[in-house]
PDB file of N, CA and C in Angstrom:
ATOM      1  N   UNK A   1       0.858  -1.195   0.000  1.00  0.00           N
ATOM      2  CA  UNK A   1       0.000   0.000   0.000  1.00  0.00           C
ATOM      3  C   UNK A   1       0.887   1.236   0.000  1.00  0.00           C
ATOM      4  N   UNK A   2       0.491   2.130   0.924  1.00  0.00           N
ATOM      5  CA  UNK A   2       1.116   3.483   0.777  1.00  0.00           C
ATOM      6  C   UNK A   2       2.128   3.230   1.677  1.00  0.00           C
ATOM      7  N   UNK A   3       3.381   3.831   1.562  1.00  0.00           N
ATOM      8  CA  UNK A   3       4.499   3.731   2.749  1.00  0.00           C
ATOM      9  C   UNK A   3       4.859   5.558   3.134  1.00  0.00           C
ATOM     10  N   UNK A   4       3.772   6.129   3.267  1.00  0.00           N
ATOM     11  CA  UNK A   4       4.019   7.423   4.511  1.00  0.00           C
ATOM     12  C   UNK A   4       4.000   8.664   3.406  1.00  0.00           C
ATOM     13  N   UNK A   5       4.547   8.749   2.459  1.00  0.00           N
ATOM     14  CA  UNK A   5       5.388   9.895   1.563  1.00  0.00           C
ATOM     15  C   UNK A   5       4.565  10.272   0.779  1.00  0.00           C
ATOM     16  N   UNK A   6       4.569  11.382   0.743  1.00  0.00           N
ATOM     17  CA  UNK A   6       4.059  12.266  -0.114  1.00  0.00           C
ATOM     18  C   UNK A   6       4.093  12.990  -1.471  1.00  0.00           C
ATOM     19  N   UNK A   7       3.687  13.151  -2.497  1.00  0.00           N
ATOM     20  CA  UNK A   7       3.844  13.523  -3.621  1.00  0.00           C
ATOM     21  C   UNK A   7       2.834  15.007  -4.170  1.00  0.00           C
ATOM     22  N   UNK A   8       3.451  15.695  -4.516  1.00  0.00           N
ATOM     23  CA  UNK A   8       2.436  17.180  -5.049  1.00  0.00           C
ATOM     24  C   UNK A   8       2.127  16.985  -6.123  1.00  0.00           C
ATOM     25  N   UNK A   9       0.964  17.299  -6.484  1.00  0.00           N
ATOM     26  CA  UNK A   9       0.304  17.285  -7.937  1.00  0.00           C
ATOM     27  C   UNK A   9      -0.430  18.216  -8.173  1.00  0.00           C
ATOM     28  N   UNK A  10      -1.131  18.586  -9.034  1.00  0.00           N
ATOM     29  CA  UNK A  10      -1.781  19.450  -9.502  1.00  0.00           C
ATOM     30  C   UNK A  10      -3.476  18.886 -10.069  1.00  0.00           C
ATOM     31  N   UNK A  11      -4.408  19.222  -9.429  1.00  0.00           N
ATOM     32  CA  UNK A  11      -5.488  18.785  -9.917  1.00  0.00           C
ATOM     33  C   UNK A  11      -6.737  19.704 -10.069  1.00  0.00           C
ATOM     34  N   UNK A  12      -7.025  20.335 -11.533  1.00  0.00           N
ATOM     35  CA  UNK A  12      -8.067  20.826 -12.147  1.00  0.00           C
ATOM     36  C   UNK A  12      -6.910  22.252 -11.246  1.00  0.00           C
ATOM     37  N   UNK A  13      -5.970  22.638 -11.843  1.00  0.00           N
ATOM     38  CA  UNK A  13      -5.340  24.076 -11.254  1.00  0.00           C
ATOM     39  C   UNK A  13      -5.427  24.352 -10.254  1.00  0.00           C
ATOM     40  N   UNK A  14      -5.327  23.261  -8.764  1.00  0.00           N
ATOM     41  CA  UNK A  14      -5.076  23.705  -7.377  1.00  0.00           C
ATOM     42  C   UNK A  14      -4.171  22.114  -7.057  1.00  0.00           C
ATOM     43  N   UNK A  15      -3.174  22.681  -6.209  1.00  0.00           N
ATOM     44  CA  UNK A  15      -2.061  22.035  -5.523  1.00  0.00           C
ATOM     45  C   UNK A  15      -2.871  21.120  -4.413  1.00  0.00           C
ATOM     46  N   UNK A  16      -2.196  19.853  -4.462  1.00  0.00           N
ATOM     47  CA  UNK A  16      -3.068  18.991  -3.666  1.00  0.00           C
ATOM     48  C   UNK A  16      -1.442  17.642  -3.254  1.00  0.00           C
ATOM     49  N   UNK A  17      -1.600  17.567  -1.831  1.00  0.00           N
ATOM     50  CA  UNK A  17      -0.398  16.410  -1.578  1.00  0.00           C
ATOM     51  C   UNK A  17      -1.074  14.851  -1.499  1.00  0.00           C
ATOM     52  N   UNK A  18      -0.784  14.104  -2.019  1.00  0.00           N
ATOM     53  CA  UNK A  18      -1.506  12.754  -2.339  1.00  0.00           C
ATOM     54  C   UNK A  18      -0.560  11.727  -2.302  1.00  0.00           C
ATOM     55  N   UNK A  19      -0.757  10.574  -0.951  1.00  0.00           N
ATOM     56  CA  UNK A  19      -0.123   9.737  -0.912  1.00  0.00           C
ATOM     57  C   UNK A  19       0.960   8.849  -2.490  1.00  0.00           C
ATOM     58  N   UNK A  20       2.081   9.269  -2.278  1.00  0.00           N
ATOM     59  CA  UNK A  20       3.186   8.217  -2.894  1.00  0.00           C
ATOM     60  C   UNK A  20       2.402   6.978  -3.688  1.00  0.00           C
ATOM     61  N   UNK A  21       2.338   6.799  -5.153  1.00  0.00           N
ATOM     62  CA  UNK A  21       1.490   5.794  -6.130  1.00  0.00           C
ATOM     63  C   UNK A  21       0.305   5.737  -5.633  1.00  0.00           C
ATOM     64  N   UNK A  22      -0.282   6.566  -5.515  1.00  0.00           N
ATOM     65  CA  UNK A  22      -1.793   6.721  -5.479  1.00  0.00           C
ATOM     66  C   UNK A  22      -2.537   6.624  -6.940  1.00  0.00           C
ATOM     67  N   UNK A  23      -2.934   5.630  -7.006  1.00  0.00           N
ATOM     68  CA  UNK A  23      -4.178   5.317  -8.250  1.00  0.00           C
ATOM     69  C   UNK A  23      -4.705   6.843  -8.699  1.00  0.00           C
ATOM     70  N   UNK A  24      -5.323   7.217 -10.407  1.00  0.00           N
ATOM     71  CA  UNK A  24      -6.145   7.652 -10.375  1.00  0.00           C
ATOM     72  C   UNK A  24      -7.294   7.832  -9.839  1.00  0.00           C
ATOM     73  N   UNK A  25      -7.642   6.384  -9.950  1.00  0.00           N
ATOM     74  CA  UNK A  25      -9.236   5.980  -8.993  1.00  0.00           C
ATOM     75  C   UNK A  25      -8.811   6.402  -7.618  1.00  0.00           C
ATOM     76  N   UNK A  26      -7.954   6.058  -6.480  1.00  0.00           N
ATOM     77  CA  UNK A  26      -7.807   6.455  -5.778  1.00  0.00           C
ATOM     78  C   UNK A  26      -7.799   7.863  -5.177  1.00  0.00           C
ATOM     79  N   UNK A  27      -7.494   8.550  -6.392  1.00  0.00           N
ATOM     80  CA  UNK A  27      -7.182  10.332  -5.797  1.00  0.00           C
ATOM     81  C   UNK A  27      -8.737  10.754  -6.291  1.00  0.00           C
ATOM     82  N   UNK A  28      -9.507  10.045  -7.127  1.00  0.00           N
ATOM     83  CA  UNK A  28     -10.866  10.782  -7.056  1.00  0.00           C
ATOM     84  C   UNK A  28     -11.652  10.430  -6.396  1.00  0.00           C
ATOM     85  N   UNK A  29     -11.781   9.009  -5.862  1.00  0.00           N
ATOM     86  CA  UNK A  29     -12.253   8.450  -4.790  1.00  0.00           C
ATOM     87  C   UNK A  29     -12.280   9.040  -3.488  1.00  0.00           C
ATOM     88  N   UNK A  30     -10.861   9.841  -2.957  1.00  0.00           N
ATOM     89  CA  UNK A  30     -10.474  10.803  -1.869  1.00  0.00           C
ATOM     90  C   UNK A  30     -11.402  12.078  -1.851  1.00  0.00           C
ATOM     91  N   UNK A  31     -11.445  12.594  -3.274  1.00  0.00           N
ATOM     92  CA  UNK A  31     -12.299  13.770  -3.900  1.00  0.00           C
ATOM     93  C   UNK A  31     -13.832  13.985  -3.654  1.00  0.00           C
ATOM     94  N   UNK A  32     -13.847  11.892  -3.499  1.00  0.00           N
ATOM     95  CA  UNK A  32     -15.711  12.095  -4.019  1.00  0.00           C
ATOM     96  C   UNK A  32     -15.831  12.472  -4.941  1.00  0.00           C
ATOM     97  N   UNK A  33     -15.392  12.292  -5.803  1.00  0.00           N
ATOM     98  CA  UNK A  33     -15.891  12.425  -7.408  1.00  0.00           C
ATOM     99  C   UNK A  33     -15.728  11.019  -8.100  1.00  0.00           C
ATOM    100  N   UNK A  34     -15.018  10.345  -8.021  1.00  0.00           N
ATOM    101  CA  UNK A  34     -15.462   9.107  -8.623  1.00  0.00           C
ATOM    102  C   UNK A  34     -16.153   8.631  -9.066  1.00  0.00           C
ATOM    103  N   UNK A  35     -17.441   8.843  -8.988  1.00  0.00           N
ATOM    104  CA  UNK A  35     -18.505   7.894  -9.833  1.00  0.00           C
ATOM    105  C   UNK A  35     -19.211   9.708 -10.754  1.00  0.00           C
ATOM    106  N   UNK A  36     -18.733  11.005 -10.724  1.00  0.00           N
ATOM    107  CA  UNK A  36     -19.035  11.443 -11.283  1.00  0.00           C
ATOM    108  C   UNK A  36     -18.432  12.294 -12.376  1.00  0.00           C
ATOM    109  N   UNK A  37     -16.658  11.770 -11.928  1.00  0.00           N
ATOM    110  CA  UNK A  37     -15.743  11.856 -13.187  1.00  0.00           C
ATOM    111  C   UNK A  37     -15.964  11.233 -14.493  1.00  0.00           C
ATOM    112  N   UNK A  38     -15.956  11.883 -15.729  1.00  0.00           N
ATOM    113  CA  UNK A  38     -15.948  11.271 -16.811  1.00  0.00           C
ATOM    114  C   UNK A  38     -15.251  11.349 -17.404  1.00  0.00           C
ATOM    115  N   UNK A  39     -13.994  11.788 -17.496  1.00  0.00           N
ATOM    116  CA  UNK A  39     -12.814  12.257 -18.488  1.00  0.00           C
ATOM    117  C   UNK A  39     -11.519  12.426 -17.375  1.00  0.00           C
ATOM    118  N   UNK A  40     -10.539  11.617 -17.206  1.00  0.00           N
ATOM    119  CA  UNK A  40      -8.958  12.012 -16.881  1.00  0.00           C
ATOM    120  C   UNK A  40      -8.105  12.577 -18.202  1.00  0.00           C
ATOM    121  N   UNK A  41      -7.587  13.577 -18.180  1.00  0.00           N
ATOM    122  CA  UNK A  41      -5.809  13.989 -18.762  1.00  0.00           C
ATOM    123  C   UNK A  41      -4.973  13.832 -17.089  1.00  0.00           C
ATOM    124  N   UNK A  42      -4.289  13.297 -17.865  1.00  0.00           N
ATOM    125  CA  UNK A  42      -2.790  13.531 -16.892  1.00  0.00           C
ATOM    126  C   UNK A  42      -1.719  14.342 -18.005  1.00  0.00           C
ATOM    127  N   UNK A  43      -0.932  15.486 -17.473  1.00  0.00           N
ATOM    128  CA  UNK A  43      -0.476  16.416 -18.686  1.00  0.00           C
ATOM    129  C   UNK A  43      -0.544  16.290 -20.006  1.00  0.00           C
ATOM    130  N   UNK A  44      -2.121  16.382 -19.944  1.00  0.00           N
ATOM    131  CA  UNK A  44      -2.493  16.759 -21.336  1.00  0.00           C
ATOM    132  C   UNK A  44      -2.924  15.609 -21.835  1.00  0.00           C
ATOM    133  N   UNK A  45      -2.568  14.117 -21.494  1.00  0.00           N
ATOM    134  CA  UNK A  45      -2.697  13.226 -21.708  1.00  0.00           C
ATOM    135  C   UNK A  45      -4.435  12.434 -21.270  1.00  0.00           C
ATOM    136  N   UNK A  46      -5.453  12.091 -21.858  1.00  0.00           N
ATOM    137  CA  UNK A  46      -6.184  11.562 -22.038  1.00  0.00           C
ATOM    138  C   UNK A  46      -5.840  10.150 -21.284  1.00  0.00           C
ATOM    139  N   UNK A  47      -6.276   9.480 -20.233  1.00  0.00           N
ATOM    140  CA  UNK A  47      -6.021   8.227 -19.752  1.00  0.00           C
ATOM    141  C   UNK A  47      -7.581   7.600 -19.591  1.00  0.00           C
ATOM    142  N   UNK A  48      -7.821   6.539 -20.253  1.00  0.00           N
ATOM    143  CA  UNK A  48      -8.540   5.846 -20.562  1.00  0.00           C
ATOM    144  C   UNK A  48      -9.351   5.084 -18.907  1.00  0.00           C
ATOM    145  N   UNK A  49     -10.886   5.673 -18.599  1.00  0.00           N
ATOM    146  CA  UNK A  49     -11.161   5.013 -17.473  1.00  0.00           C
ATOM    147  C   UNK A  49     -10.378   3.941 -17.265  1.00  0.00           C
ATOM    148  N   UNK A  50     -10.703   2.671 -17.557  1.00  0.00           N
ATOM    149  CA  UNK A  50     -10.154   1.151 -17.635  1.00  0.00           C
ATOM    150  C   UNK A  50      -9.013   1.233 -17.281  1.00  0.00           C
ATOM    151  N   UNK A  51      -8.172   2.184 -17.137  1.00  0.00           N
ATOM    152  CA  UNK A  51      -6.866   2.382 -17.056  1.00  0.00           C
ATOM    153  C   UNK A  51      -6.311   3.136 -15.304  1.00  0.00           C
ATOM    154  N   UNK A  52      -7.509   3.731 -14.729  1.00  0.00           N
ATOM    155  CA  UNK A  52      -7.273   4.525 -13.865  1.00  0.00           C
ATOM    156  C   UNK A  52      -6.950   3.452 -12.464  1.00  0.00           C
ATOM    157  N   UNK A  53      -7.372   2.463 -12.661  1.00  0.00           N
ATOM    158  CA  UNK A  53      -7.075   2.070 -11.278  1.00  0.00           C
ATOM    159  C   UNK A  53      -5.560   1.363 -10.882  1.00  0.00           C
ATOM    160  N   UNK A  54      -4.718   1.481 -12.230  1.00  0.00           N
ATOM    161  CA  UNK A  54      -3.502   0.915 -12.460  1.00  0.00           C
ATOM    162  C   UNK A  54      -2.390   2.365 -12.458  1.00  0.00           C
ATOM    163  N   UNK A  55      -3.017   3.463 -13.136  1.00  0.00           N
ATOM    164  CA  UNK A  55      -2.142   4.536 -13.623  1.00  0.00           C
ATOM    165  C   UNK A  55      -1.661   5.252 -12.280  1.00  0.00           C
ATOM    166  N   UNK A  56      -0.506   5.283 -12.003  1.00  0.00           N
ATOM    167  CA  UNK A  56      -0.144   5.828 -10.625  1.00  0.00           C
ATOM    168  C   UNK A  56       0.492   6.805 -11.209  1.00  0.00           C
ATOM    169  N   UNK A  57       0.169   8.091 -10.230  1.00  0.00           N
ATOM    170  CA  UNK A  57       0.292   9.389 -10.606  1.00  0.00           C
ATOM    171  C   UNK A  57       1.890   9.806 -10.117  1.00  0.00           C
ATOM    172  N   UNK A  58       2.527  10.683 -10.682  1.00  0.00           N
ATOM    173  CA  UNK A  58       3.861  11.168 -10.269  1.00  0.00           C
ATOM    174  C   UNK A  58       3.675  12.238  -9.793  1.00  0.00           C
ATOM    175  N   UNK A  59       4.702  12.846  -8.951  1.00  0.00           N
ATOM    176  CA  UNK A  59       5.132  14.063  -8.188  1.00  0.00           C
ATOM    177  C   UNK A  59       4.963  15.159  -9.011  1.00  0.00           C
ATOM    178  N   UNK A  60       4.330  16.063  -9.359  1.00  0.00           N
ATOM    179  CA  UNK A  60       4.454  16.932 -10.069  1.00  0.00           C
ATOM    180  C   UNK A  60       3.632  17.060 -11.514  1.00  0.00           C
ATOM    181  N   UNK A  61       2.703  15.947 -11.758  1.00  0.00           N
ATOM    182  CA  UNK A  61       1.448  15.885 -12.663  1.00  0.00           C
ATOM    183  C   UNK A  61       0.769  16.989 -12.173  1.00  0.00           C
ATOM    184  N   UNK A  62       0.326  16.926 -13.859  1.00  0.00           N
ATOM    185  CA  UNK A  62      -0.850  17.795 -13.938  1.00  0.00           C
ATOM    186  C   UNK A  62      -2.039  17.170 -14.188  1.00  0.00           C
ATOM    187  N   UNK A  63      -3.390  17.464 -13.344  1.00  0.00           N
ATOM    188  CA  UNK A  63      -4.282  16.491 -13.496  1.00  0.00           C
ATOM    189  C   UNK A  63      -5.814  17.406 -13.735  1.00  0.00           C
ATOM    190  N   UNK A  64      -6.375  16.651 -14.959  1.00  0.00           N
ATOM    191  CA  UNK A  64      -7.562  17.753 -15.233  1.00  0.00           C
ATOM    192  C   UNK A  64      -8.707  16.482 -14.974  1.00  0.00           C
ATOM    193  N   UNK A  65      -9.562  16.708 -14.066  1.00  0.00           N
ATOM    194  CA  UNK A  65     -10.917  15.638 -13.947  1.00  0.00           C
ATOM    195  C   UNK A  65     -11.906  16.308 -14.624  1.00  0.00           C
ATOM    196  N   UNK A  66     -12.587  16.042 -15.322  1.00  0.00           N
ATOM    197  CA  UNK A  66     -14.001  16.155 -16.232  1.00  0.00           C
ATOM    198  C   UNK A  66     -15.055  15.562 -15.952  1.00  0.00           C
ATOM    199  N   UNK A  67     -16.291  16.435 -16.047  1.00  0.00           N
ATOM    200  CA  UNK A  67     -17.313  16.070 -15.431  1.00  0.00           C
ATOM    201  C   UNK A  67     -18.681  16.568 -15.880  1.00  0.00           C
ATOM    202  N   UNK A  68     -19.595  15.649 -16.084  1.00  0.00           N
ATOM    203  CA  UNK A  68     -20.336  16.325 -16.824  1.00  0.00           C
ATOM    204  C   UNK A  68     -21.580  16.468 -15.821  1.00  0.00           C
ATOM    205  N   UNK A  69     -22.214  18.181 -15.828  1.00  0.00           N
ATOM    206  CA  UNK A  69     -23.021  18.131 -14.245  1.00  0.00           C
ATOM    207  C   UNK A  69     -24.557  18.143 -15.327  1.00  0.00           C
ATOM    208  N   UNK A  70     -25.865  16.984 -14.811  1.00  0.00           N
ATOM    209  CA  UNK A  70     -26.587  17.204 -15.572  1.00  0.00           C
ATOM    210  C   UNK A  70     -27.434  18.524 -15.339  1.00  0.00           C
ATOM    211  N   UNK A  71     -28.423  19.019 -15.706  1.00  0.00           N
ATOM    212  CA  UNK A  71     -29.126  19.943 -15.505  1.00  0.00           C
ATOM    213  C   UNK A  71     -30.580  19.824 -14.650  1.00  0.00           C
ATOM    214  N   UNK A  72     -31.230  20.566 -14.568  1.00  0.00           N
ATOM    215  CA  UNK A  72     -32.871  20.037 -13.974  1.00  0.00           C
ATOM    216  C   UNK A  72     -33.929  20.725 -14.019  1.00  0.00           C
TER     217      UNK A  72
END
């Protein structure tokens, strides 16, 4: 699992410290957004849902979550 350490990232343009190989799924899961994310980039990069619970984020990513809010 996690061993203590910390890593800075960047998510949707605010600074956020997130446990050392923390999953995508994991850092939106923390968010509460998880089940209402629909789109990851990691710098710039497009990462494929199916992919998020493997993709471990680095020190210094840039991370844009997308979301689509319905209306009413």
């Amino acid at each position: 699992m996690h061993n203590g350490k910390l890593i800075k990232i960047k998510i949707n343009g605010m600074e956020k410290e997130i446990p050392q190989n923390s999953s995508i799924s994991e850092l939106l899961s923390s968010l509460n957004v998880l089940d209402k994310t629909m789109a990851v980039a990691v710098n710039m990069k497009i990462v494929k849902k199916d992919e998020w619970d493997n993709y471990k984020l680095q020190n210094g990513d840039k991370v844009e979550a997308l979301n689509f809010v319905g209306g009413g």
